[in-house]
PDB file of N, CA and C in Angstrom:
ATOM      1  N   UNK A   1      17.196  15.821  21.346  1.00  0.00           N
ATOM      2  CA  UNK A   1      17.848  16.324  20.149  1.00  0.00           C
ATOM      3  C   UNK A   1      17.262  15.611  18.935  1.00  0.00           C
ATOM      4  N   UNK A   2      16.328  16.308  18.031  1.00  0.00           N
ATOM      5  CA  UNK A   2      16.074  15.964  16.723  1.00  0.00           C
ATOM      6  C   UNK A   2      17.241  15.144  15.777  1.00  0.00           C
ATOM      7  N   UNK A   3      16.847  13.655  15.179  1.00  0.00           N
ATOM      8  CA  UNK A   3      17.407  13.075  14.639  1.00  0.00           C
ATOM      9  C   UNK A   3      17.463  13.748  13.365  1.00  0.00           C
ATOM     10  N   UNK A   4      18.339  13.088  12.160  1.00  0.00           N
ATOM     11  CA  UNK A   4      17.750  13.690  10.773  1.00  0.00           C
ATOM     12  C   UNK A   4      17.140  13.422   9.862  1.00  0.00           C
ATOM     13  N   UNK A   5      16.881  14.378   9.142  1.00  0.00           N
ATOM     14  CA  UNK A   5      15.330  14.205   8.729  1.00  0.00           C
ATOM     15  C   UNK A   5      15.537  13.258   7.515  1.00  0.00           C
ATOM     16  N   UNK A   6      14.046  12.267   6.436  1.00  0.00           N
ATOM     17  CA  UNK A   6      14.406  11.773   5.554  1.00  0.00           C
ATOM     18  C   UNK A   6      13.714  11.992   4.449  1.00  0.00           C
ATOM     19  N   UNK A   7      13.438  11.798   3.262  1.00  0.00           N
ATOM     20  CA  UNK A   7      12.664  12.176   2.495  1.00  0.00           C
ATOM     21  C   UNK A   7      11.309  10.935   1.941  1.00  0.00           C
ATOM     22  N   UNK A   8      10.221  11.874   2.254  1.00  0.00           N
ATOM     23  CA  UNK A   8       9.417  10.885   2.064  1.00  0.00           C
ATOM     24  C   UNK A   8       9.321   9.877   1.022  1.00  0.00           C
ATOM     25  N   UNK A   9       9.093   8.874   0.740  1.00  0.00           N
ATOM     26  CA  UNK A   9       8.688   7.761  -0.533  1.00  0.00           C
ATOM     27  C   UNK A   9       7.970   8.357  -1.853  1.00  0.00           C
ATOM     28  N   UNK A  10       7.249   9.323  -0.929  1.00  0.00           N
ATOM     29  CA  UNK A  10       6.063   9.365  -2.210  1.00  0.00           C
ATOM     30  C   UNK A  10       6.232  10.837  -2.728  1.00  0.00           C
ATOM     31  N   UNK A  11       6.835  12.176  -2.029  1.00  0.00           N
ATOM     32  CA  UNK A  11       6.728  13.192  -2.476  1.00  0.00           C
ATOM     33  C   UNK A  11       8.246  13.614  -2.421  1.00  0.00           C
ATOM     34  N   UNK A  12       8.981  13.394  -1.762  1.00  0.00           N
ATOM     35  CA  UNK A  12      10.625  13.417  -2.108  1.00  0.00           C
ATOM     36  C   UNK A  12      10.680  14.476  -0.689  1.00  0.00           C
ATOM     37  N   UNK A  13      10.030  15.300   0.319  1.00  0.00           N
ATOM     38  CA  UNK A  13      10.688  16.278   0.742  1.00  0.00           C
ATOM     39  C   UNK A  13      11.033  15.946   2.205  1.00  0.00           C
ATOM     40  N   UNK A  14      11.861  16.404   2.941  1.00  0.00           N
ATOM     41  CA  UNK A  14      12.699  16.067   4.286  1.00  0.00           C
ATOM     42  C   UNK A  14      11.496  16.223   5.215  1.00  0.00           C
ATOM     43  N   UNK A  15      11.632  15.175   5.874  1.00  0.00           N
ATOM     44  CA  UNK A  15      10.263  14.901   7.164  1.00  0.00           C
ATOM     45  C   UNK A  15      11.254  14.001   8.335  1.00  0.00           C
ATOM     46  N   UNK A  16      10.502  14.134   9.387  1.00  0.00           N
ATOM     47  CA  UNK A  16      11.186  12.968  10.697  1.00  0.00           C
ATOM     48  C   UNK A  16      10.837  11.870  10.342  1.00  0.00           C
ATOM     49  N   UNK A  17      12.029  11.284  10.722  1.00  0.00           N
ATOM     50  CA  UNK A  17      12.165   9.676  10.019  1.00  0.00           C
ATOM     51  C   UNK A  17      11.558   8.718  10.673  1.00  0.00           C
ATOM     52  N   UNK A  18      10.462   9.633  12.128  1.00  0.00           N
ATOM     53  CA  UNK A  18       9.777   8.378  12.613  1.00  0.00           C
ATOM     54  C   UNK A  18       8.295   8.573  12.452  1.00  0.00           C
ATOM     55  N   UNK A  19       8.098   9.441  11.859  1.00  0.00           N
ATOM     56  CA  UNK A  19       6.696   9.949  11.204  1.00  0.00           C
ATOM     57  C   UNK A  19       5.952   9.228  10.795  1.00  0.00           C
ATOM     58  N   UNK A  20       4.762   8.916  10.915  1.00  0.00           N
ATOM     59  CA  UNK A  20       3.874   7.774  10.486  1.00  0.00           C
ATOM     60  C   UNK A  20       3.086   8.194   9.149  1.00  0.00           C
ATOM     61  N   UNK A  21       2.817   9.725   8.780  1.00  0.00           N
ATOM     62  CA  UNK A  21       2.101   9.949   7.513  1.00  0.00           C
ATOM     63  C   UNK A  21       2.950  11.461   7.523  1.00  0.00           C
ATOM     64  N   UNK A  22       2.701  11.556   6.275  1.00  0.00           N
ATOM     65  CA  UNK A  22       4.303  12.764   5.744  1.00  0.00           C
ATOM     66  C   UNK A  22       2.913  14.201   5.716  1.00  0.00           C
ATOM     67  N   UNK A  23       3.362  15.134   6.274  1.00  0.00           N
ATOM     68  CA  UNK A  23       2.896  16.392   7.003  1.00  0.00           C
ATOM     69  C   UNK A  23       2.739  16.844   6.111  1.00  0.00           C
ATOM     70  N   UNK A  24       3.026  16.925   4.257  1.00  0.00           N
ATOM     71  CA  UNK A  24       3.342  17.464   3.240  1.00  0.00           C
ATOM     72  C   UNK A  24       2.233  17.079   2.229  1.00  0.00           C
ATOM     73  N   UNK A  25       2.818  15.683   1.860  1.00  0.00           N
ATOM     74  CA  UNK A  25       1.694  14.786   1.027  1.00  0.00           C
ATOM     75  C   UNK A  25       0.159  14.022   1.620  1.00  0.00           C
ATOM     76  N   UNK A  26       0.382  13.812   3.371  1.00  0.00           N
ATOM     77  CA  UNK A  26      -0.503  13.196   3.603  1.00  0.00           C
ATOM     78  C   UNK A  26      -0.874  11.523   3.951  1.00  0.00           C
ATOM     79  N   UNK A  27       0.484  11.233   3.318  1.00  0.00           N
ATOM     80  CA  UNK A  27       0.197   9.848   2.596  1.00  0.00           C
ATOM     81  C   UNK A  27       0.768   8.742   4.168  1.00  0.00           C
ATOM     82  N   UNK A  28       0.542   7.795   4.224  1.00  0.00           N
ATOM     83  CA  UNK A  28       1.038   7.010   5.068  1.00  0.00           C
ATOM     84  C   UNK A  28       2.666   6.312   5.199  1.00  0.00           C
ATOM     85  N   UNK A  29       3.306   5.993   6.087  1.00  0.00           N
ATOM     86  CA  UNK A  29       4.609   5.040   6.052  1.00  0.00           C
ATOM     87  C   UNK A  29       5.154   6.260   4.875  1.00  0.00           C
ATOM     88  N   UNK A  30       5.506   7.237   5.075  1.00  0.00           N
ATOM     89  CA  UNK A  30       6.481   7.811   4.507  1.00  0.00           C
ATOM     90  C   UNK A  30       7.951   7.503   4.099  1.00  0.00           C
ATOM     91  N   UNK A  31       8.537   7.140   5.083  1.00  0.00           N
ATOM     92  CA  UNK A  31       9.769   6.409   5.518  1.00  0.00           C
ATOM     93  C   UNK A  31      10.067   5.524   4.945  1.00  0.00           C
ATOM     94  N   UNK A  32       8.872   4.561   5.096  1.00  0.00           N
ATOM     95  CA  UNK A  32       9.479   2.961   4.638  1.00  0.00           C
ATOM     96  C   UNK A  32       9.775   2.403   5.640  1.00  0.00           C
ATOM     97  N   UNK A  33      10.302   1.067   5.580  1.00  0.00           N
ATOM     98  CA  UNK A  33       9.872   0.462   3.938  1.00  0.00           C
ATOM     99  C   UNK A  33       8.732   0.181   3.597  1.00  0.00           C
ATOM    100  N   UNK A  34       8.797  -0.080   2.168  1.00  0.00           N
ATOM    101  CA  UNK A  34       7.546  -0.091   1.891  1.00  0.00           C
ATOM    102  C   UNK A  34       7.007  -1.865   2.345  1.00  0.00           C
ATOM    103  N   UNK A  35       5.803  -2.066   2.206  1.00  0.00           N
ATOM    104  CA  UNK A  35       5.355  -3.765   3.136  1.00  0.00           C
ATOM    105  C   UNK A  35       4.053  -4.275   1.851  1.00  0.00           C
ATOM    106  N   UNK A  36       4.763  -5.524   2.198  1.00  0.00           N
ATOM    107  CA  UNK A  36       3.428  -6.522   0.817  1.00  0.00           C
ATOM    108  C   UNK A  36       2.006  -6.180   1.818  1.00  0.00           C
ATOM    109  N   UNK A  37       1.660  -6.004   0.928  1.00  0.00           N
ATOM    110  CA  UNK A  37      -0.141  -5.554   1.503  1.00  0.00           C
ATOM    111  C   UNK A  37      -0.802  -6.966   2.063  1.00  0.00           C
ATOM    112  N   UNK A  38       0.044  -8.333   2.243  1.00  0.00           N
ATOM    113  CA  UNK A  38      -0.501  -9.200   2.026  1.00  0.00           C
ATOM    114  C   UNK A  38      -0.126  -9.626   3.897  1.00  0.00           C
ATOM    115  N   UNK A  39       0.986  -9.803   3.924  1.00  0.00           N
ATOM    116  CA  UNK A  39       1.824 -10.029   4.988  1.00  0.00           C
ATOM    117  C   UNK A  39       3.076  -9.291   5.705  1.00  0.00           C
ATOM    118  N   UNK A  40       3.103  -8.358   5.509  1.00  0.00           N
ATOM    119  CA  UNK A  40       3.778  -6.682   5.829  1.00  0.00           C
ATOM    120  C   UNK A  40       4.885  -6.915   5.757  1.00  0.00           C
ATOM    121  N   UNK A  41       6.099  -7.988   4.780  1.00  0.00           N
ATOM    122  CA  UNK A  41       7.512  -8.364   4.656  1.00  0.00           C
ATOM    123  C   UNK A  41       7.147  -7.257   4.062  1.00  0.00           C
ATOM    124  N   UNK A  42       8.541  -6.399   4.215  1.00  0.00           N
ATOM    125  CA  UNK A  42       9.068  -5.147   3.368  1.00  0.00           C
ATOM    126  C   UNK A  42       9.301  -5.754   1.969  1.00  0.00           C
ATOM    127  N   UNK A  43       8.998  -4.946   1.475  1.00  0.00           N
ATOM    128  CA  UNK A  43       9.212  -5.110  -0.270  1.00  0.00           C
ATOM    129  C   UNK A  43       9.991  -4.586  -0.988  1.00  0.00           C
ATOM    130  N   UNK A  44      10.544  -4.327  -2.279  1.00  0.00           N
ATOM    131  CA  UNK A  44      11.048  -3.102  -2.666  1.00  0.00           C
ATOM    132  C   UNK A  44      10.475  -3.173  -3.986  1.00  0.00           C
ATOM    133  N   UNK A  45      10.306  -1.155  -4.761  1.00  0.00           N
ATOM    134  CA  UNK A  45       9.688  -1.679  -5.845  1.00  0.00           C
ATOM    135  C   UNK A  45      10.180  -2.593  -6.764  1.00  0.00           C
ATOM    136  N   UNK A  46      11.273  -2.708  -7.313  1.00  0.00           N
ATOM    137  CA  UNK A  46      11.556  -3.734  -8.610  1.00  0.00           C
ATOM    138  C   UNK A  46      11.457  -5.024  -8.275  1.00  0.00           C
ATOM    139  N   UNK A  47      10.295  -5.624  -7.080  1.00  0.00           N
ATOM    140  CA  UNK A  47       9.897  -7.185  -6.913  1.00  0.00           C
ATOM    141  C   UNK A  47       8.726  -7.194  -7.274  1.00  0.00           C
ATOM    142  N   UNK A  48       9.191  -9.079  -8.268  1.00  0.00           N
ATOM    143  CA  UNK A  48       7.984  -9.150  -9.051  1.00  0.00           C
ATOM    144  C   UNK A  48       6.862  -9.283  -8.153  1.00  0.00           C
ATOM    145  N   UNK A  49       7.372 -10.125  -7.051  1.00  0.00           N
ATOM    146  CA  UNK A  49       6.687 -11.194  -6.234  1.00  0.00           C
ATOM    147  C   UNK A  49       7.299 -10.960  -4.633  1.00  0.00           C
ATOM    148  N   UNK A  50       6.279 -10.801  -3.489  1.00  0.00           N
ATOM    149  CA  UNK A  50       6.803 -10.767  -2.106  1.00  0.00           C
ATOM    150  C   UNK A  50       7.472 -11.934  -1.924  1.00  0.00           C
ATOM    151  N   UNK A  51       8.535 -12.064  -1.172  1.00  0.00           N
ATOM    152  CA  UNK A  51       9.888 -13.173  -0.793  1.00  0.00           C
ATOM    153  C   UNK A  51       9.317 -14.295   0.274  1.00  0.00           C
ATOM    154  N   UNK A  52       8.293 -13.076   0.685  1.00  0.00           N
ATOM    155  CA  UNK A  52       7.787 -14.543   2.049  1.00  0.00           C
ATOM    156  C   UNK A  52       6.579 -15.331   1.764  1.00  0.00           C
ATOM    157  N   UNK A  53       5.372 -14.486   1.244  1.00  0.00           N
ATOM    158  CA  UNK A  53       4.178 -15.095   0.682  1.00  0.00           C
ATOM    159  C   UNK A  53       3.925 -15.406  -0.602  1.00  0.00           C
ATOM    160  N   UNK A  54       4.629 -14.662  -1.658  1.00  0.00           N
ATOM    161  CA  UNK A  54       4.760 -15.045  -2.917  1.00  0.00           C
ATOM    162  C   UNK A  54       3.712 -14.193  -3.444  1.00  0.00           C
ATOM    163  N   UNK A  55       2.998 -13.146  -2.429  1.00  0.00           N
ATOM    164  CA  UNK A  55       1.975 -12.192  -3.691  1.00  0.00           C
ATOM    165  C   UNK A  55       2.538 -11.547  -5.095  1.00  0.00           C
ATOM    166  N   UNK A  56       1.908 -11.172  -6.241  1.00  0.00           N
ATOM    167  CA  UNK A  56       2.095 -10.786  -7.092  1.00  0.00           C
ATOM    168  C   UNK A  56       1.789  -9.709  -7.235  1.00  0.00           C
ATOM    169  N   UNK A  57       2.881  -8.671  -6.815  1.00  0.00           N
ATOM    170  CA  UNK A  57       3.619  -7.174  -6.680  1.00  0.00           C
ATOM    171  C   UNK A  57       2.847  -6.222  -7.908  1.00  0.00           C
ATOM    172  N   UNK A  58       2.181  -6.616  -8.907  1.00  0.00           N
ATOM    173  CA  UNK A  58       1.994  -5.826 -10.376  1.00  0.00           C
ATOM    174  C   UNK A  58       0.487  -6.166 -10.168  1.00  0.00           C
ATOM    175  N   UNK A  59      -0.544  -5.046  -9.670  1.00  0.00           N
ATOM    176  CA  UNK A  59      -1.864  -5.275  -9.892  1.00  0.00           C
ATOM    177  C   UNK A  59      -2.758  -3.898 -10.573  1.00  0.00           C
ATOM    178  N   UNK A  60      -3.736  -4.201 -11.122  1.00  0.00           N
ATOM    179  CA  UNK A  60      -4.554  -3.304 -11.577  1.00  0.00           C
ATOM    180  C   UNK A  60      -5.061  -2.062 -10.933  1.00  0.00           C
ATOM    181  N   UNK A  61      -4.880  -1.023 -10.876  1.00  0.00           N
ATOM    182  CA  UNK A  61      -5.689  -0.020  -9.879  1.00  0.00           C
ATOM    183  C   UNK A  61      -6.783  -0.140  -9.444  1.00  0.00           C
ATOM    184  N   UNK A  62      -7.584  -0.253  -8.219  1.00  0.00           N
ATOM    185  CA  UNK A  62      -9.032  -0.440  -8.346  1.00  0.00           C
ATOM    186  C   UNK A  62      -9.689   0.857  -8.800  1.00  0.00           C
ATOM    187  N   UNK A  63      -8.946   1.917  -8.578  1.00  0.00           N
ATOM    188  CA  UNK A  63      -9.528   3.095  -8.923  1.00  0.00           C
ATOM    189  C   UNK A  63      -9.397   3.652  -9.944  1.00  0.00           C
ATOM    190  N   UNK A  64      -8.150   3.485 -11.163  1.00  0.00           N
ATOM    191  CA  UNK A  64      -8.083   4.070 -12.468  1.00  0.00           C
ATOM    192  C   UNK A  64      -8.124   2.640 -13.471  1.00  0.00           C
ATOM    193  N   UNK A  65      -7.666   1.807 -13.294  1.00  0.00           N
ATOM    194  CA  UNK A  65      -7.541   0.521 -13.820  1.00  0.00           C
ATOM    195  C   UNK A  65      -6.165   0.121 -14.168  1.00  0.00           C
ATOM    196  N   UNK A  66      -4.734   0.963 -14.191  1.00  0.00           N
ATOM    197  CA  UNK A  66      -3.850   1.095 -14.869  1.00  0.00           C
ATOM    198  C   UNK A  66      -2.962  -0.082 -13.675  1.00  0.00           C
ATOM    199  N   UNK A  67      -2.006  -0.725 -14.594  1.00  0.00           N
ATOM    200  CA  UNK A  67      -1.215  -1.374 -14.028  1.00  0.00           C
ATOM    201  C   UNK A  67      -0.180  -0.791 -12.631  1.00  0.00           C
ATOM    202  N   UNK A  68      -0.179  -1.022 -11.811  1.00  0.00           N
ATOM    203  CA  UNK A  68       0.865  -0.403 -10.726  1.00  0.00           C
ATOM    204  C   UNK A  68       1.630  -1.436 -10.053  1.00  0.00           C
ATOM    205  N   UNK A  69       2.353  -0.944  -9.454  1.00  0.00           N
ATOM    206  CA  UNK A  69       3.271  -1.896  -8.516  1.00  0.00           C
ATOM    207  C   UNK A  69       2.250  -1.943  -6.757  1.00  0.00           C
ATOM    208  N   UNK A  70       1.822  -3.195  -6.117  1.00  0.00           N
ATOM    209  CA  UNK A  70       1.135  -3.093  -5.426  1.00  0.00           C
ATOM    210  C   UNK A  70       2.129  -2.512  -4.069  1.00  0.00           C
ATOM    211  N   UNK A  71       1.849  -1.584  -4.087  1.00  0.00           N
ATOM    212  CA  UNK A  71       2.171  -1.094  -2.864  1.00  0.00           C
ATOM    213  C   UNK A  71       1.511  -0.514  -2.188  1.00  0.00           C
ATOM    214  N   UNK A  72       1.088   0.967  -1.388  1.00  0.00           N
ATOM    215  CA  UNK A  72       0.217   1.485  -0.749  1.00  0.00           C
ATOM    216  C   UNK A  72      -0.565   2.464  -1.487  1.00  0.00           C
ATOM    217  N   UNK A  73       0.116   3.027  -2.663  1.00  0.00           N
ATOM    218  CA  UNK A  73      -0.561   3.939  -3.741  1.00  0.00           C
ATOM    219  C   UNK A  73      -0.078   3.501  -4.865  1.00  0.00           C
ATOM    220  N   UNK A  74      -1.257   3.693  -5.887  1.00  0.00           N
ATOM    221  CA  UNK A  74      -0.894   3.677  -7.369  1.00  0.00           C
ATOM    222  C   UNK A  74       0.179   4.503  -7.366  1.00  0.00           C
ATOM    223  N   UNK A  75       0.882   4.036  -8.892  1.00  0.00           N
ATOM    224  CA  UNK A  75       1.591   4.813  -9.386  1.00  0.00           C
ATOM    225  C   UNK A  75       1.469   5.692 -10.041  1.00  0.00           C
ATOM    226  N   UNK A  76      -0.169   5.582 -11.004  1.00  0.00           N
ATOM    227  CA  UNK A  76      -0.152   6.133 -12.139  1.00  0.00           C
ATOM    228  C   UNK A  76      -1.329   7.107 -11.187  1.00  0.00           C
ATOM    229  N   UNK A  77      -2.336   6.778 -10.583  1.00  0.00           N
ATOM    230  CA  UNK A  77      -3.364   7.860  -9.798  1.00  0.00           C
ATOM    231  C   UNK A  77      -2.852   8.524  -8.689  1.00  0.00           C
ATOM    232  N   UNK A  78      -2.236   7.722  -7.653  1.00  0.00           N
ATOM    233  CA  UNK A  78      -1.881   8.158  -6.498  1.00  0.00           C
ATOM    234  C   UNK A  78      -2.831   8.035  -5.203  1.00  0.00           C
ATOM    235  N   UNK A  79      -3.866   7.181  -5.973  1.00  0.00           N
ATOM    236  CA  UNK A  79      -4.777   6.880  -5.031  1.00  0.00           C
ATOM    237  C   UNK A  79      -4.374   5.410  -4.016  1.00  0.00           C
ATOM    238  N   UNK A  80      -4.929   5.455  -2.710  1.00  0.00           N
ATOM    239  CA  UNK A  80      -4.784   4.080  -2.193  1.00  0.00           C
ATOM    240  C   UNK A  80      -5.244   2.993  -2.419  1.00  0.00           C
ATOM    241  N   UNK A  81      -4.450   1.656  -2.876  1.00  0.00           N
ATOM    242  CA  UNK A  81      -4.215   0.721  -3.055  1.00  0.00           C
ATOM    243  C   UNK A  81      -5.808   0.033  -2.288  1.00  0.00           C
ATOM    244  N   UNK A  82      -6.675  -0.105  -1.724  1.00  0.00           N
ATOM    245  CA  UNK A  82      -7.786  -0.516  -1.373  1.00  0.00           C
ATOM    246  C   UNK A  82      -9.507  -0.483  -1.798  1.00  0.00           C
ATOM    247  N   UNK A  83     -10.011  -1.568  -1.582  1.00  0.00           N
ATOM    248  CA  UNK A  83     -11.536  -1.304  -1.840  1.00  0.00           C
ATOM    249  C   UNK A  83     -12.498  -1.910  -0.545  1.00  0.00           C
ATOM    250  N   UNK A  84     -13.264  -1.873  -1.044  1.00  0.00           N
ATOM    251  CA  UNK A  84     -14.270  -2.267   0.183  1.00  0.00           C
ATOM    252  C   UNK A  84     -15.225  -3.255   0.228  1.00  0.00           C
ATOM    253  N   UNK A  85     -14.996  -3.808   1.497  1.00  0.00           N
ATOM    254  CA  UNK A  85     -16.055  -5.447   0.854  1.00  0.00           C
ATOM    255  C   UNK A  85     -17.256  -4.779   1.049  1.00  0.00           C
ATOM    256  N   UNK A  86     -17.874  -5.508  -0.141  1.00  0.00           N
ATOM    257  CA  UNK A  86     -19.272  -4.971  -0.233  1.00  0.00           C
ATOM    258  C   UNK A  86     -20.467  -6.003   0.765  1.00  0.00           C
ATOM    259  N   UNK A  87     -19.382  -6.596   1.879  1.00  0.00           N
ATOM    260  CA  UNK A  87     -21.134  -7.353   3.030  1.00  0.00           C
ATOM    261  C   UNK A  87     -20.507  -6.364   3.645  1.00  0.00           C
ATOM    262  N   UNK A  88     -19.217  -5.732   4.784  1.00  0.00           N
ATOM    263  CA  UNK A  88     -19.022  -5.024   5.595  1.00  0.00           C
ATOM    264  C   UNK A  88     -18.812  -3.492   5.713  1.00  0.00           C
ATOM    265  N   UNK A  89     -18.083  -3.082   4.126  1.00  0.00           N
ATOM    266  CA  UNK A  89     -17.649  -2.003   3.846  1.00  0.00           C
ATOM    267  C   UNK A  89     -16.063  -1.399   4.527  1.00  0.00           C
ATOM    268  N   UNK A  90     -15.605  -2.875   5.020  1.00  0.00           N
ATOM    269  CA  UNK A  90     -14.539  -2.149   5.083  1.00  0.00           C
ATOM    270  C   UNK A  90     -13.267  -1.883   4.769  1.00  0.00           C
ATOM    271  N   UNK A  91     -12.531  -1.154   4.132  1.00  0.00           N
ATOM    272  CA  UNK A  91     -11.972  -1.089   3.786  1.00  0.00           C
ATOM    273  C   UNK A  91      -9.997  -1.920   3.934  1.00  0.00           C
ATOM    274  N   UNK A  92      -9.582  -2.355   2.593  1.00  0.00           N
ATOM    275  CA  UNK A  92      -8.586  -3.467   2.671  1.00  0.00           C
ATOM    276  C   UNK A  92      -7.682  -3.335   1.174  1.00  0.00           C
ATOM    277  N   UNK A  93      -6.860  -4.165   1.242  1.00  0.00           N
ATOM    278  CA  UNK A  93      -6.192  -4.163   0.329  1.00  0.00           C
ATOM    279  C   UNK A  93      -6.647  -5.473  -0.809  1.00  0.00           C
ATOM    280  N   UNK A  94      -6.481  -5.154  -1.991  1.00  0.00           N
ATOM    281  CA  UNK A  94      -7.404  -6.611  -2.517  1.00  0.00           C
ATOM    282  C   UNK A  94      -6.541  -7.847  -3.175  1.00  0.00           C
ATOM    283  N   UNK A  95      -7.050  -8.455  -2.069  1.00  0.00           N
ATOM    284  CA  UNK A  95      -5.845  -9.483  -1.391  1.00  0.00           C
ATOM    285  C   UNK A  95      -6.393 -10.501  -1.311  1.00  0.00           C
ATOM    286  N   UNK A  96      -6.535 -11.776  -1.383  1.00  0.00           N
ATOM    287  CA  UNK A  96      -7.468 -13.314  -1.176  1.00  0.00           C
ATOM    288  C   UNK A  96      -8.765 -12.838  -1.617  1.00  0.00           C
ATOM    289  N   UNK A  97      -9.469 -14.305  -1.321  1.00  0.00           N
ATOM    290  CA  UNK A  97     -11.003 -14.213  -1.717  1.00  0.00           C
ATOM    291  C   UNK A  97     -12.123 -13.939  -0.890  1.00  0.00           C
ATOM    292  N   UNK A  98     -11.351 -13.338   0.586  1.00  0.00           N
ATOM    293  CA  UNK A  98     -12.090 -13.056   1.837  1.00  0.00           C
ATOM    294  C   UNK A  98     -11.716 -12.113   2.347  1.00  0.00           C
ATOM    295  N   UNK A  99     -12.968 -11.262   2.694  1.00  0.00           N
ATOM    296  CA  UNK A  99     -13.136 -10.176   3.483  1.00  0.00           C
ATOM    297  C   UNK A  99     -12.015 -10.305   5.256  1.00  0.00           C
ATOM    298  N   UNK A 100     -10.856  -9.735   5.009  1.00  0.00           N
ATOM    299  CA  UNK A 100      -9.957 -10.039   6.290  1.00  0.00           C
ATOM    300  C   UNK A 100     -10.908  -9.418   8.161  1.00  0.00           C
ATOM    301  N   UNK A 101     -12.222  -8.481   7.535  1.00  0.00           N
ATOM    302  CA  UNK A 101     -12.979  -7.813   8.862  1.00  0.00           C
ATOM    303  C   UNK A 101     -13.497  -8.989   9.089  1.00  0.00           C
ATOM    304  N   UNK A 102     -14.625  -9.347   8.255  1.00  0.00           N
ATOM    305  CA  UNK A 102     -16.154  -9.649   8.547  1.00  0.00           C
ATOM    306  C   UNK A 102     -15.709 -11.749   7.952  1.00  0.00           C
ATOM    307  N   UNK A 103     -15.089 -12.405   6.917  1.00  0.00           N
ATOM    308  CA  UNK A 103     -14.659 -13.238   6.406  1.00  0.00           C
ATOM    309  C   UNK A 103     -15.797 -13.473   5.713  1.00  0.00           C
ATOM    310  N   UNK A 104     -16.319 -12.894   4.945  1.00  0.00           N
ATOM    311  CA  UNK A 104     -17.573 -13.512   4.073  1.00  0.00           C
ATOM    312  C   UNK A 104     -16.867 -13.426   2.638  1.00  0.00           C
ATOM    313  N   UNK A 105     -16.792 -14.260   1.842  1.00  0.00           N
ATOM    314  CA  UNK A 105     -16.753 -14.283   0.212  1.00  0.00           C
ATOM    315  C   UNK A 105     -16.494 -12.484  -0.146  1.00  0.00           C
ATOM    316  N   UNK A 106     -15.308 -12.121  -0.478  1.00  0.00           N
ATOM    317  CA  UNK A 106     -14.672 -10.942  -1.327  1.00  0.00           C
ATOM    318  C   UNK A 106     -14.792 -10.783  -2.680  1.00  0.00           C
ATOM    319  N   UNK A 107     -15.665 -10.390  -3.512  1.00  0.00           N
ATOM    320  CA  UNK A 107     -15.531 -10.560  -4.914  1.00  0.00           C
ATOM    321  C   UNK A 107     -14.461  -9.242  -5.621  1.00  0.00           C
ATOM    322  N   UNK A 108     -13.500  -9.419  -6.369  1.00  0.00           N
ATOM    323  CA  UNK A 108     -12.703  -8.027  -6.560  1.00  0.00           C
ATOM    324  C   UNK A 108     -13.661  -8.278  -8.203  1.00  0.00           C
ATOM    325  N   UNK A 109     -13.745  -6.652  -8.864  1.00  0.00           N
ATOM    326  CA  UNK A 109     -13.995  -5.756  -9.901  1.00  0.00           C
ATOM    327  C   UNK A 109     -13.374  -6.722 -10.621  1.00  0.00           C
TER     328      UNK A 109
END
């Protein structure tokens, strides 16, 4: 028996609440909660700062430049929150000064 349904984070419309990317928007963790990109404590948006590691929640877009709340997508593009180290290429959230794949020196934009 189908549980009920919830509305995704990012596009508002009713999806299964154990859904891993919303069938609608595309986007990942529909559900929630949302998780510090740093150390996956759930977050919520109006924190300045994650509770367990102390990251700083308010970062630059890598892709438009505009201030957002770091979560999994901008606010203002809607693009994902990641770039790519340029020794491995792979893709991460931009987070410390090291590549979390390959650990070589991370330089962010």
């Amino acid at each position: 028996m189908p549980g009920y349904k919830k509305p995704c984070l990012y596009c508002g419309e009713l999806i299964d609440p154990d859904s891993k990317f919303c069938p609608l928007c595309g986007k990942t963790d529909p559900t929630g909660p949302i998780r510090c990109p740093k150390c996956r404590n759930p977050i919520e948006k109006n924190f300045k700062r994650c509770a367990n590691c102390g990251l700083d929640l308010h970062i630059k877009c890598p892709k438009c430049g505009k201030d957002t709340f770091f979560g999994s997508y901008c606010d203002a593009c809607g693009a994902p929150l990641l770039v790519a180290c340029p020794n491995c290429r792979a893709e991460q959230p931009p987070v410390g000064d090291k590549c979390v794949k390959c650990g070589k020196p991370f330089f962010q934009k």
